[in-house]
Protein backbone atom coordinates (compact mmCIF):
# COMPACT_ATOMS: atom_id res chain seq x y z
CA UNK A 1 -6.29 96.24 -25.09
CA UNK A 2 -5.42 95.09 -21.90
CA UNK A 3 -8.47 94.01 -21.03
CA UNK A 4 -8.60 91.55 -24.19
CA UNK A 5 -5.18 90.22 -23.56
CA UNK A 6 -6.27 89.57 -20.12
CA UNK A 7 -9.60 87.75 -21.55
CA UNK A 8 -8.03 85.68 -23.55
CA UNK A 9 -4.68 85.04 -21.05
CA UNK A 10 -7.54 83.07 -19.13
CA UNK A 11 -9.28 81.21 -22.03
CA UNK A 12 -5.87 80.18 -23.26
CA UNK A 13 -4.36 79.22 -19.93
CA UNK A 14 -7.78 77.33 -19.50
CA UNK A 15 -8.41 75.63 -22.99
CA UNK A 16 -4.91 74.77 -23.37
CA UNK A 17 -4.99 73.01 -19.93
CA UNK A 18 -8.05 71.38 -20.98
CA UNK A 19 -6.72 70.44 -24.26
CA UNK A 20 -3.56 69.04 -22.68
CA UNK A 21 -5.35 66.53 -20.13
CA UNK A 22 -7.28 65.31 -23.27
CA UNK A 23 -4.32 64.60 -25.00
CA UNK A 24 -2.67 63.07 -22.01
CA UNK A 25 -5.39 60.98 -21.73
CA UNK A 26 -5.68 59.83 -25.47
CA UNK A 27 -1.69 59.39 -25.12
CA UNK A 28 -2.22 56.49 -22.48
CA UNK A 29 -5.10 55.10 -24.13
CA UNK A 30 -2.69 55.15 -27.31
CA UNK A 31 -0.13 52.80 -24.75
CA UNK A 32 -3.10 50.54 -23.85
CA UNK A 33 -4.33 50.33 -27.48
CA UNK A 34 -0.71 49.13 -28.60
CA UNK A 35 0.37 47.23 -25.68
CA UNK A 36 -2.67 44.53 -26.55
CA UNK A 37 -1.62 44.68 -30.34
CA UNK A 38 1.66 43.70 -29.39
CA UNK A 39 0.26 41.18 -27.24
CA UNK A 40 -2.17 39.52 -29.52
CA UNK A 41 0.51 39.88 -31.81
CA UNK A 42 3.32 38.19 -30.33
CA UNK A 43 2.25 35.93 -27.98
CA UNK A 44 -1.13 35.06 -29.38
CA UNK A 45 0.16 34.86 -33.02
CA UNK A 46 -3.24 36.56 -33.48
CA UNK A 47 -3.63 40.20 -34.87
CA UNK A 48 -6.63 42.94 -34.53
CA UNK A 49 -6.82 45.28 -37.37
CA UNK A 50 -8.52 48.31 -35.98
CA UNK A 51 -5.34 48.64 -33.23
CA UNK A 52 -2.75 50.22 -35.83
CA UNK A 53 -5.74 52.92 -37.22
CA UNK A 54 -7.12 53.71 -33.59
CA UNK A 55 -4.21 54.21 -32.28
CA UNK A 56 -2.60 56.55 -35.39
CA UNK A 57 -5.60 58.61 -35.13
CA UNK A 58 -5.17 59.29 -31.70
CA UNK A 59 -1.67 60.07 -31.98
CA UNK A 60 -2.97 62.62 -34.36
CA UNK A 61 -5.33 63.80 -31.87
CA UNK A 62 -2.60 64.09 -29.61
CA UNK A 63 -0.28 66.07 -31.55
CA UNK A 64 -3.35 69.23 -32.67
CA UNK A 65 -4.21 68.91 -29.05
CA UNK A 66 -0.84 69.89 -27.48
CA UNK A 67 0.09 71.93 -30.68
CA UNK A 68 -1.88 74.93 -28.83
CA UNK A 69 0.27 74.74 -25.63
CA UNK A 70 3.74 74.02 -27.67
CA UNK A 71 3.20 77.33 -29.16
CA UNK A 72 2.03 79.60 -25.80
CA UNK A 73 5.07 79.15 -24.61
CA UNK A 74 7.08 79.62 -27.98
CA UNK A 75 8.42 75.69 -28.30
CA UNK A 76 8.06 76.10 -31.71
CA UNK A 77 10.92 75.22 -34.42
CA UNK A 78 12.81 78.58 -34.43
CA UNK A 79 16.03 79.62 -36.06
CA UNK A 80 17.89 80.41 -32.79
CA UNK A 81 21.05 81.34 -34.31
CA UNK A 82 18.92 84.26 -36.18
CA UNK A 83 16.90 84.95 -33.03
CA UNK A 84 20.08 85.05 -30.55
CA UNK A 85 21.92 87.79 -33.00
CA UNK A 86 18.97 89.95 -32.61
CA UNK A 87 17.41 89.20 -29.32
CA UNK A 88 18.27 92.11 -27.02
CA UNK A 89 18.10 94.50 -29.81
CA UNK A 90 14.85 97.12 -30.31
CA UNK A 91 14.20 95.34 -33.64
CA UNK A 92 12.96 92.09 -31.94
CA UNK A 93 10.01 93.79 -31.37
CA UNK A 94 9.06 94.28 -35.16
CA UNK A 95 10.57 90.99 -36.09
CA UNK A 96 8.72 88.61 -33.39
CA UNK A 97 5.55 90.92 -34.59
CA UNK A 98 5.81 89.85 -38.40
CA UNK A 99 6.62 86.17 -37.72
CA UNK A 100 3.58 85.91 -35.21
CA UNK A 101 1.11 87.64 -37.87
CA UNK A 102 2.46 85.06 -40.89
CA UNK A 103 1.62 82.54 -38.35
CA UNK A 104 -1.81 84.11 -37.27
CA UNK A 105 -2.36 84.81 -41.16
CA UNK A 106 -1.42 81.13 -41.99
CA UNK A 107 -3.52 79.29 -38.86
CA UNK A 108 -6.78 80.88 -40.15
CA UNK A 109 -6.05 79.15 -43.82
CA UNK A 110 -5.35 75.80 -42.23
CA UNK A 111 -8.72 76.41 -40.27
CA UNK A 112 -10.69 77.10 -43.09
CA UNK A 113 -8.79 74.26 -45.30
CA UNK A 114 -9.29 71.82 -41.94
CA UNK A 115 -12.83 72.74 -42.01
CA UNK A 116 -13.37 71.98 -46.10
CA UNK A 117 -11.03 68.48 -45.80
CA UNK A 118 -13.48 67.29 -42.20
CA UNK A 119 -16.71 68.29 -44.43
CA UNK A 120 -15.90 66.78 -47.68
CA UNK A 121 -14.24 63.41 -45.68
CA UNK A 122 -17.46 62.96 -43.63
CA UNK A 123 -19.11 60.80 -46.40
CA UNK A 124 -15.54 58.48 -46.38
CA UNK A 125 -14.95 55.89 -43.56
CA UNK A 126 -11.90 54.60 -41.96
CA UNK A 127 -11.74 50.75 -43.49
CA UNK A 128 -10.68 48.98 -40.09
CA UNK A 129 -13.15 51.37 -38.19
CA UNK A 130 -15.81 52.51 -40.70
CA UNK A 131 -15.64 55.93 -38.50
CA UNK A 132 -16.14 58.65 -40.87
CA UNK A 133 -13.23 60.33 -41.65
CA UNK A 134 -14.74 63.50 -40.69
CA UNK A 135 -14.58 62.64 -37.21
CA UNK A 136 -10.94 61.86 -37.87
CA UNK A 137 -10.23 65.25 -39.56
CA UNK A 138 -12.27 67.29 -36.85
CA UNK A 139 -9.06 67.51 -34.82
CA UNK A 140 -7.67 70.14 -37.59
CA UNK A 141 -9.91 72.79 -37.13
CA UNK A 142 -10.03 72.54 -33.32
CA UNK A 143 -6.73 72.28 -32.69
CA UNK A 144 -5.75 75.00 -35.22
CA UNK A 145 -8.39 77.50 -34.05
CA UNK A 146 -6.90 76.81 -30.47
CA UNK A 147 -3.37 77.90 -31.72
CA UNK A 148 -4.84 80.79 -33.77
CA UNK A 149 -6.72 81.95 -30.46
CA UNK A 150 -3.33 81.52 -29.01
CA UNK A 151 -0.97 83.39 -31.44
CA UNK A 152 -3.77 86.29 -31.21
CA UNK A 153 -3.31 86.71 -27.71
CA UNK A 154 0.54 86.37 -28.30
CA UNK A 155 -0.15 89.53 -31.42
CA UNK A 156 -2.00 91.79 -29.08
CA UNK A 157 1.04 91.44 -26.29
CA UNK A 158 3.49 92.02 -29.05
CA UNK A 159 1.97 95.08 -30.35
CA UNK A 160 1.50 96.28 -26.94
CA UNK A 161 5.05 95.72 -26.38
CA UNK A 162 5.96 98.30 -29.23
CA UNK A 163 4.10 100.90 -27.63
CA UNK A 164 4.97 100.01 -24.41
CA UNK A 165 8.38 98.32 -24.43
CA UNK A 166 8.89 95.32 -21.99
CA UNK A 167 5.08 95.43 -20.55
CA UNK A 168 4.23 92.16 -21.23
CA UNK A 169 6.76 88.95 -21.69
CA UNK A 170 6.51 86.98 -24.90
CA UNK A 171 8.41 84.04 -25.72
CA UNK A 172 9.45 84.46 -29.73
CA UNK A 173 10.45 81.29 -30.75
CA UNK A 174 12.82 80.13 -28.48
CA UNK A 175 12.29 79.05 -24.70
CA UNK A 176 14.23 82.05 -23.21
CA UNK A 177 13.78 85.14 -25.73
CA UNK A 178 11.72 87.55 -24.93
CA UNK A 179 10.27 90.18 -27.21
CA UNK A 180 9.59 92.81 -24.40
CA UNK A 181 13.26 94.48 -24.03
């Protein structure tokens, strides 16, 4: 087991990396994109159309492409008040398990569901763009399969953690919890 939470320690340290210049990138083309609307807007009294869809879909893009990194390091919405009463308390362990599998258990729906919504969309186009939507919608089951490859690594470390208490440090839903006591 430690050999496939060291596997995939690198291909999440290196996707979400990857994943996170893209959307870096997409966020400062956003800027550009609505800095000229504005512009042509109000000081040219003139107005593009395709501004306000390109740059929604890219803050889209953004948002599934730093979802993966958000929830490595356990930035997720949490209940911390919940978390905090239990934190340093052997039943963390079991607890941090269960929510992680609902959330592995629910990411592999939401692939499956982003993969039927991009396939049936690609016939429909974007009206200011006439991109097919499926191009739009192909950020759902990328980004989602990037979290679920994510919150598997983050299963294996927990369940390794029950066995062996405090081997491996895992951020449960809040910034400074860690599962591993």
């Amino acid at each position: 087991m430690d050999v496939l939470i060291r596997y995939l320690d690198v291909l999440n340290r290196t996707t979400t990396r990857i994943a996170g210049y893209f959307a870096t990138g997409l966020l400062f083309a956003m800027l550009g994109v609505v800095i000229v609307h504005v512009f042509y807007r109000y000081v040219l009294n003139d107005s593009f159309g395709w501004t306000e869809e390109l740059s929604r879909t890219m803050m889209v893009w953004m948002a599934f492409l730093y979802f993966p990194t958000a929830h490595r390091y356990g930035m997720n919405v949490s209940l911390d008040i919940f978390i905090a009463a239990i934190q340093d308390h052997p039943i963390m362990r079991y607890v941090g398990l269960l929510i992680e599998l609902s959330v592995f258990v629910m990411l592999c729906g939401a692939i499956w569901l982003g993969w039927g919504l991009m396939s049936r969309a690609s016939s429909s186009f974007t009206l200011a763009l006439q991109l097919p939507l499926g191009y739009v919608y192909a950020i759902m089951p990328v980004g989602f399969t990037l979290v679920a490859l994510v919150s598997f690594e983050r299963l294996l470390r927990l369940v390794a953690n029950i066995f062996y208490p405090g081997r491996y440090k895992v951020n449960v839903f809040g910034s400074s919890t860690a599962a591993g006591g």
